[in-house]
C-alpha atoms as a PDB file:
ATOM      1  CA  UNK A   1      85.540 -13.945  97.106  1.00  0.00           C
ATOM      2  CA  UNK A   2      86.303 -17.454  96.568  1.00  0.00           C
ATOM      3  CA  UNK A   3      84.393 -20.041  94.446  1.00  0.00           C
ATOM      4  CA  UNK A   4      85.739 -23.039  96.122  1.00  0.00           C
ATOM      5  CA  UNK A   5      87.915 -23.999  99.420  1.00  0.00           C
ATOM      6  CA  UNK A   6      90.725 -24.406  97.879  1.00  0.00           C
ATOM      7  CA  UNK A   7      93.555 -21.848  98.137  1.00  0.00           C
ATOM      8  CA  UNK A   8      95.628 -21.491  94.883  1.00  0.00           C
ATOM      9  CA  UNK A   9      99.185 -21.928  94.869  1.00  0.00           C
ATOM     10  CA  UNK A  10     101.765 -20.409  92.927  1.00  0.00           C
ATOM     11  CA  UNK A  11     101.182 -22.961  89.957  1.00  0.00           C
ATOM     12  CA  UNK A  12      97.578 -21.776  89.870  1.00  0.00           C
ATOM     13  CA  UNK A  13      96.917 -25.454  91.068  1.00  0.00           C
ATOM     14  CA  UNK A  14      94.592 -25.632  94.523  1.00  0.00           C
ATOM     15  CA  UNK A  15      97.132 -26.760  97.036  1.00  0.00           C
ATOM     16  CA  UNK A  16      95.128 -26.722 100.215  1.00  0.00           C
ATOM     17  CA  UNK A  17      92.331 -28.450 101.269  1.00  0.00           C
ATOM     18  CA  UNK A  18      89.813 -26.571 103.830  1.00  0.00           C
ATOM     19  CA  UNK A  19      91.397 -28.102 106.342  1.00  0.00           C
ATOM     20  CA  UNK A  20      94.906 -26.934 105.748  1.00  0.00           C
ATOM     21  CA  UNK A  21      93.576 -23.863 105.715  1.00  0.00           C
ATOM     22  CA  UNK A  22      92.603 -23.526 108.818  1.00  0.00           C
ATOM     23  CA  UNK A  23      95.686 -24.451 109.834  1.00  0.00           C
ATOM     24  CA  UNK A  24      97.672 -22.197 107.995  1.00  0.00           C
ATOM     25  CA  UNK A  25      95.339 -19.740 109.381  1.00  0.00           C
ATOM     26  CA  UNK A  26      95.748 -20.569 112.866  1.00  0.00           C
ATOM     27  CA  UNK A  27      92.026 -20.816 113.512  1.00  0.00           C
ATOM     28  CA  UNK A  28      92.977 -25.063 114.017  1.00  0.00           C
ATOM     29  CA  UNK A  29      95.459 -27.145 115.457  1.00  0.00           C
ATOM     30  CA  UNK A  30      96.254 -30.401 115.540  1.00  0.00           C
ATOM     31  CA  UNK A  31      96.004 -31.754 119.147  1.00  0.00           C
ATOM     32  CA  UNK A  32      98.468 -34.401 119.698  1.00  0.00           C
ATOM     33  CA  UNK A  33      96.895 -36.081 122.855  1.00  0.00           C
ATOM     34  CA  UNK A  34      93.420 -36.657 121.570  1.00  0.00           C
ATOM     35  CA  UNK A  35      94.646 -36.806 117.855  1.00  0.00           C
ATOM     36  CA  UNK A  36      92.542 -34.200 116.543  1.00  0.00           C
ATOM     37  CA  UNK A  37      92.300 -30.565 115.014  1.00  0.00           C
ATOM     38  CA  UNK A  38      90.477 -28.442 117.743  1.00  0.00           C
ATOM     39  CA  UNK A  39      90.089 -24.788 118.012  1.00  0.00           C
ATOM     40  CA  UNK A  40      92.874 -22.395 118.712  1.00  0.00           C
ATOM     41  CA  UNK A  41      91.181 -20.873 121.411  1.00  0.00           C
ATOM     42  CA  UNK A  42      93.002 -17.692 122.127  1.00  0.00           C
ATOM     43  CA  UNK A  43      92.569 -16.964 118.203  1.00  0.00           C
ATOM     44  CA  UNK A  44      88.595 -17.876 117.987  1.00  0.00           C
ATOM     45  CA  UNK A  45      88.599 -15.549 121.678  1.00  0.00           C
ATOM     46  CA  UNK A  46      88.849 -11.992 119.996  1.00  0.00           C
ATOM     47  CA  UNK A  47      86.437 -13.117 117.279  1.00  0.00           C
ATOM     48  CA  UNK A  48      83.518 -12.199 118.860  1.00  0.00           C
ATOM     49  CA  UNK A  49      84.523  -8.820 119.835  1.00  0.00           C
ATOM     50  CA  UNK A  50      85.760  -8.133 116.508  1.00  0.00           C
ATOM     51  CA  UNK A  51      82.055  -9.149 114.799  1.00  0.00           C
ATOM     52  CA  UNK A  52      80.599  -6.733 117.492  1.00  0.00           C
ATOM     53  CA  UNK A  53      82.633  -4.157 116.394  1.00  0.00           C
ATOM     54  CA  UNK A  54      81.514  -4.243 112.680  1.00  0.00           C
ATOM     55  CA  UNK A  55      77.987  -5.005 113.991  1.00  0.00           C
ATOM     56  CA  UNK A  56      77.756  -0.853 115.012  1.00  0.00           C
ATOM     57  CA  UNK A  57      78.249  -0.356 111.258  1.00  0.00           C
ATOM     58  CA  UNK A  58      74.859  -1.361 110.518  1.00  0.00           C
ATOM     59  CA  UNK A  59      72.871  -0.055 113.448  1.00  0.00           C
ATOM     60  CA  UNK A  60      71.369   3.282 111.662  1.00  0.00           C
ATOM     61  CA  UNK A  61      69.460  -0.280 110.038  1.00  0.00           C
ATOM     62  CA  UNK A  62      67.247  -0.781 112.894  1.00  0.00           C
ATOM     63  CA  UNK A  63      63.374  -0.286 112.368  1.00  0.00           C
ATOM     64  CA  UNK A  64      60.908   0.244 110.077  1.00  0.00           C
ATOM     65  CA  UNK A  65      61.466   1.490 106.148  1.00  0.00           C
ATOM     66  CA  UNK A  66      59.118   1.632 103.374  1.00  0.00           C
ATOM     67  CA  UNK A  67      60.598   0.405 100.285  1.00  0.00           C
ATOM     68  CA  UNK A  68      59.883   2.192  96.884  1.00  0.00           C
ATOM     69  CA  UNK A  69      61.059  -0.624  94.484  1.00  0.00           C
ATOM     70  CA  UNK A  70      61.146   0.450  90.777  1.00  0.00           C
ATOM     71  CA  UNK A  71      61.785  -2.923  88.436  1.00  0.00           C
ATOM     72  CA  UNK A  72      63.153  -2.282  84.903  1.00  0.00           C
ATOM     73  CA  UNK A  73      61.348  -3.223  81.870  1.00  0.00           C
ATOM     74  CA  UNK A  74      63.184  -6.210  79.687  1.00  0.00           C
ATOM     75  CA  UNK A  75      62.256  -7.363  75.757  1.00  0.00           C
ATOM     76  CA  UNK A  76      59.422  -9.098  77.041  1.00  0.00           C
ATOM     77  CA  UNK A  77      58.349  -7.664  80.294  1.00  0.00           C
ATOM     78  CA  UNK A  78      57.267  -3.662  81.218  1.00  0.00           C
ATOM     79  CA  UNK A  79      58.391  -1.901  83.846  1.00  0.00           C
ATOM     80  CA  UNK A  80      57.059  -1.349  86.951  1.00  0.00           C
ATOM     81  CA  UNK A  81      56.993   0.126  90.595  1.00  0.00           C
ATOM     82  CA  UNK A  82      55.572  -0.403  93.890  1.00  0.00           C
ATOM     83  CA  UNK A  83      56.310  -0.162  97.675  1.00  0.00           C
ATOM     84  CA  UNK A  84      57.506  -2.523 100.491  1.00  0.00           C
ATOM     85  CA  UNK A  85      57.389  -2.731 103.912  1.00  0.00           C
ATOM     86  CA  UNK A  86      60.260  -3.967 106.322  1.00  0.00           C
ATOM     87  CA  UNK A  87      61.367  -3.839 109.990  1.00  0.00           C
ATOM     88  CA  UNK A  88      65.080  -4.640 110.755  1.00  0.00           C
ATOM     89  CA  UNK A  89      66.043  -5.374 114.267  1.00  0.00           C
ATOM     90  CA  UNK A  90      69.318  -6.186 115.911  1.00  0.00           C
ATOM     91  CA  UNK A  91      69.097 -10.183 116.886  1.00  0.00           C
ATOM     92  CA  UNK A  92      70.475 -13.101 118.699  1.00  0.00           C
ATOM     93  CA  UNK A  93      72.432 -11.022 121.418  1.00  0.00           C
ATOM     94  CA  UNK A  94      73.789  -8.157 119.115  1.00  0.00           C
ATOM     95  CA  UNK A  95      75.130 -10.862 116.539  1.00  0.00           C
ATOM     96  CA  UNK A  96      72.827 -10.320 113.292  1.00  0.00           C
ATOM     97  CA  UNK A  97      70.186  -8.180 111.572  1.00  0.00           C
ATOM     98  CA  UNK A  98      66.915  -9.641 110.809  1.00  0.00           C
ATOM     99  CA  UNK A  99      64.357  -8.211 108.806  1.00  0.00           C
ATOM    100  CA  UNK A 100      60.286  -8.785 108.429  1.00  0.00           C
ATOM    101  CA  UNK A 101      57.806  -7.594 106.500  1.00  0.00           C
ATOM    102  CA  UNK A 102      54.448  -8.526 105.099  1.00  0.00           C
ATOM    103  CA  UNK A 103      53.741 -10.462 108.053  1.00  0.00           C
ATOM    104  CA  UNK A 104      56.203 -12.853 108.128  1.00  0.00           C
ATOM    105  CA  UNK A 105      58.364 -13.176 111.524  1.00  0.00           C
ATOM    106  CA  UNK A 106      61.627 -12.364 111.128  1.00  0.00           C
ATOM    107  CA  UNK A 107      64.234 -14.219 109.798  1.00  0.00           C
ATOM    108  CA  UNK A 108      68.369 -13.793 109.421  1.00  0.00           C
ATOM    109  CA  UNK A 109      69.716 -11.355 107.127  1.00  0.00           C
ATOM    110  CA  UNK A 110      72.433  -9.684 107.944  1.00  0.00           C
ATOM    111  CA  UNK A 111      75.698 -10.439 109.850  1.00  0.00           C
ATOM    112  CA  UNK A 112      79.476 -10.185 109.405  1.00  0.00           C
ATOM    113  CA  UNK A 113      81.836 -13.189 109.985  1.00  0.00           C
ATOM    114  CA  UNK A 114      85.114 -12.476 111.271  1.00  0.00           C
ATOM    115  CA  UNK A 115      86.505 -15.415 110.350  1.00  0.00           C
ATOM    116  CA  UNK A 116      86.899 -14.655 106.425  1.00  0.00           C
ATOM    117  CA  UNK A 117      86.092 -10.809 107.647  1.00  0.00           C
ATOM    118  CA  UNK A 118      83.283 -10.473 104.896  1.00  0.00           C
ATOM    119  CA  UNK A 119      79.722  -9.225 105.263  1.00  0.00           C
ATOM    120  CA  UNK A 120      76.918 -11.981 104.523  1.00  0.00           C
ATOM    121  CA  UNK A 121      73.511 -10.978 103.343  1.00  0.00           C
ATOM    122  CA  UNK A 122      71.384 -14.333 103.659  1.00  0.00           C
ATOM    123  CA  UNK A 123      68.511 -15.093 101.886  1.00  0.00           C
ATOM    124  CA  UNK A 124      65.996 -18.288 103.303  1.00  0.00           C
ATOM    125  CA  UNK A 125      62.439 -17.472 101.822  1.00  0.00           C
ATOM    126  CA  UNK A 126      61.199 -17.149  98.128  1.00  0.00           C
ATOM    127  CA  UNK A 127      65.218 -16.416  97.393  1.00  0.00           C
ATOM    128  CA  UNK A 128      67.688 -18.365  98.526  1.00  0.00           C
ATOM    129  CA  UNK A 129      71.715 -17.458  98.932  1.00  0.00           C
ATOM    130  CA  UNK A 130      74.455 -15.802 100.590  1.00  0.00           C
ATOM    131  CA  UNK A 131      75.750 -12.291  99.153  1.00  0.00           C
ATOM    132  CA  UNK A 132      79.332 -11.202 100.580  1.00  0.00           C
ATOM    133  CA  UNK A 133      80.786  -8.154 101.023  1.00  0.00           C
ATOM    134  CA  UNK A 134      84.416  -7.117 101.870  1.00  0.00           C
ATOM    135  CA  UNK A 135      82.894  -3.860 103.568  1.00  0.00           C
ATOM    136  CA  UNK A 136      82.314  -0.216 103.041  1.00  0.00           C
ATOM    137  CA  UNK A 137      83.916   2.282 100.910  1.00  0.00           C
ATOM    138  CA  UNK A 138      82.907   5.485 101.995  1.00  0.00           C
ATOM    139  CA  UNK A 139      78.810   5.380 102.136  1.00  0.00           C
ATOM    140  CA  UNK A 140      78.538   2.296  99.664  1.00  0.00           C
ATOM    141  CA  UNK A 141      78.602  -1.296 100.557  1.00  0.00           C
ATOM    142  CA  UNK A 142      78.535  -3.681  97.407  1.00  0.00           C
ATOM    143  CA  UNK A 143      77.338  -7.510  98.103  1.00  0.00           C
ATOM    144  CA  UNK A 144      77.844 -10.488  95.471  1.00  0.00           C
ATOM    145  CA  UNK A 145      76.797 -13.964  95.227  1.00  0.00           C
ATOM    146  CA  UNK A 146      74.852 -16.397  93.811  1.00  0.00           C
ATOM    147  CA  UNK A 147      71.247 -17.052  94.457  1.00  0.00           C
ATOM    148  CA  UNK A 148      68.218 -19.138  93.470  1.00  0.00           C
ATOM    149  CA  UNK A 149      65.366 -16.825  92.767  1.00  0.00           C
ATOM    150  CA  UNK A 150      61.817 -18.490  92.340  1.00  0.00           C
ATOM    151  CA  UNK A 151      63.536 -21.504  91.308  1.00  0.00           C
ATOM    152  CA  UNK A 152      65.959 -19.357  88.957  1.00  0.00           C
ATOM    153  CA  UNK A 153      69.416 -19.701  89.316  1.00  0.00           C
ATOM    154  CA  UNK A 154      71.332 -15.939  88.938  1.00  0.00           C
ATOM    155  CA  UNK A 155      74.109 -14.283  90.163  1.00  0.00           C
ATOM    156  CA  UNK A 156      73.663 -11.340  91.840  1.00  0.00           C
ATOM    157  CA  UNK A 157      75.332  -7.772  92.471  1.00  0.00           C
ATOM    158  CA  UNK A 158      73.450  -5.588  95.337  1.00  0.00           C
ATOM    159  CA  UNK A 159      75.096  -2.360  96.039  1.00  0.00           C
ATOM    160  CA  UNK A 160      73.756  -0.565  99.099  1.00  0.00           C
ATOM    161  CA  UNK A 161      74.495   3.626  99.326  1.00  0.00           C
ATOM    162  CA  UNK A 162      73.102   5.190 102.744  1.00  0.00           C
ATOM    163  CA  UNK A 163      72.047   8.533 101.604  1.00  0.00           C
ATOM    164  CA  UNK A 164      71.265   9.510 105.368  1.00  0.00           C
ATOM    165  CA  UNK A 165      70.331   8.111 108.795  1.00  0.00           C
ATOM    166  CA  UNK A 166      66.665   7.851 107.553  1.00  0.00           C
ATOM    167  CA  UNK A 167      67.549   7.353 103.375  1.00  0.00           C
ATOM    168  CA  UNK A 168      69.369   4.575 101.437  1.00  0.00           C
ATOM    169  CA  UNK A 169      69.714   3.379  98.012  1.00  0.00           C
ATOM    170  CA  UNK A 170      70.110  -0.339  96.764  1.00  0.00           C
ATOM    171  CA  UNK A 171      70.671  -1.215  93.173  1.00  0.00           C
ATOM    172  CA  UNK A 172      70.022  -4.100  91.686  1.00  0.00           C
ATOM    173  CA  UNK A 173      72.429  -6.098  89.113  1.00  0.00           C
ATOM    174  CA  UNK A 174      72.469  -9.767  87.660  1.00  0.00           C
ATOM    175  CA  UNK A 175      75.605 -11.027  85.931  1.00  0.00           C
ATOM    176  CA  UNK A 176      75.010 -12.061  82.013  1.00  0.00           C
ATOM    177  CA  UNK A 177      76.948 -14.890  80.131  1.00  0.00           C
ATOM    178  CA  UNK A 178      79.281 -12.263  78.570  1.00  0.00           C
ATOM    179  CA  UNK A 179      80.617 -11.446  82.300  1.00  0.00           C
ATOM    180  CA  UNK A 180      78.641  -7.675  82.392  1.00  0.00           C
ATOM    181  CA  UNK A 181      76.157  -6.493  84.630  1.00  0.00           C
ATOM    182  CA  UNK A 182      72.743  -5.845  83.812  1.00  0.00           C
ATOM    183  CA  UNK A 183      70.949  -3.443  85.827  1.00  0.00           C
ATOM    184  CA  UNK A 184      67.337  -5.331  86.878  1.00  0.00           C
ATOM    185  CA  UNK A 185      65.896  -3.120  89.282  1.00  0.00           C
ATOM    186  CA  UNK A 186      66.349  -0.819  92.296  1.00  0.00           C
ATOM    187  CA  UNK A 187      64.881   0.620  95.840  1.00  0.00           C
ATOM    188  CA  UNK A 188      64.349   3.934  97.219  1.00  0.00           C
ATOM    189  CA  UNK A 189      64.573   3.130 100.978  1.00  0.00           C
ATOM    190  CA  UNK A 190      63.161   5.650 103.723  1.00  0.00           C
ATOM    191  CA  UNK A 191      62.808   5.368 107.217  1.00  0.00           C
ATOM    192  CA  UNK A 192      59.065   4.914 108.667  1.00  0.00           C
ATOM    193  CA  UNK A 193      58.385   7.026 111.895  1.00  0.00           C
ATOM    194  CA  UNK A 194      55.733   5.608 113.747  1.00  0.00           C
ATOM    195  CA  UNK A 195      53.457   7.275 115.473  1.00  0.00           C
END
């Protein structure tokens, strides 16, 4: 995942500017009549059926899950535990998860974007931030990326195992100065029949 919009060249120097990029990656070209870059239509075409496509990857998501989140203890804070509840639905004409919970409507949260054909995990309330993925390995999806937590600026590593249709796991890391990651906390995720 990149840090900036620049490509790097051979020299290690960034030799493309965003966009040159989409140039080079045929998602623009330059239109010579109106003097513009526009869309290269019959590339941006097949990315909607492509983000469909990884979409179904997610839909054993949908509905309601109870939360069991178990927070490690630090040098100057104890552990704890306690339990969550969320709804995830399938939004915005099969485009994007949202989820809700505690009363609050829904908002975005997950979607995949074919264009850089990454996962993105958004964040808009009480955390704010986009986690990425480059996609599943088996049952584990692992999503990085900065945030701003309560005002507190971290980096982030979430890694997501589904343990079953109706069970999944999601562990917690932040990144320390020394480059390692430090466990923080983790969730015990199982599905909610309602009755």
């Amino acid at each position: 995942m990149r840090a900036s919009c620049y490509a790097q060249g051979d020299n290690g120097k960034s030799d493309m500017l965003i966009f040159e990029q989409f140039v080079s990656r045929g998602v623009m070209s330059f239109d010579p009549n109106r003097r513009v870059l526009a869309f290269n239509l019959p590339v941006i075409a097949k990315l909607p059926a492509i983000r469909q496509q990884k979409i179904e990857e997610f839909k054993w998501l949908v509905g309601d899950w109870a939360f069991e989140n178990h927070v490690r203890a630090t040098p100057t804070t104890p552990a704890y535990s306690d339990t969550y509840f969320y709804t995830y639905e399938l939004a915005e004409n099969g485009t994007r998860y949202t989820v809700s919970g505690h009363g609050a409507k829904a908002r975005p949260y997950l979607t995949f974007d074919p264009f850089s054909n990454r996962w993105m995990m958004t964040f808009t309330e009480g955390l704010f931030g986009v986690l990425q993925s480059e996609g599943w390995q088996g049952d584990t999806i692992v999503f990085i990326g900065p945030l701003t937590m309560l005002g507190v600026d971290c980096e982030l590593r979430q890694t997501i195992t589904k343990r079953s249709p109706d069970e999944f796991h999601i562990l917690n890391e932040e990144k320390l100065e020394n480059g390692s990651w430090q466990e923080t906390d983790e969730f015990n995720c199982h599905r909610r029949i309602r009755s």
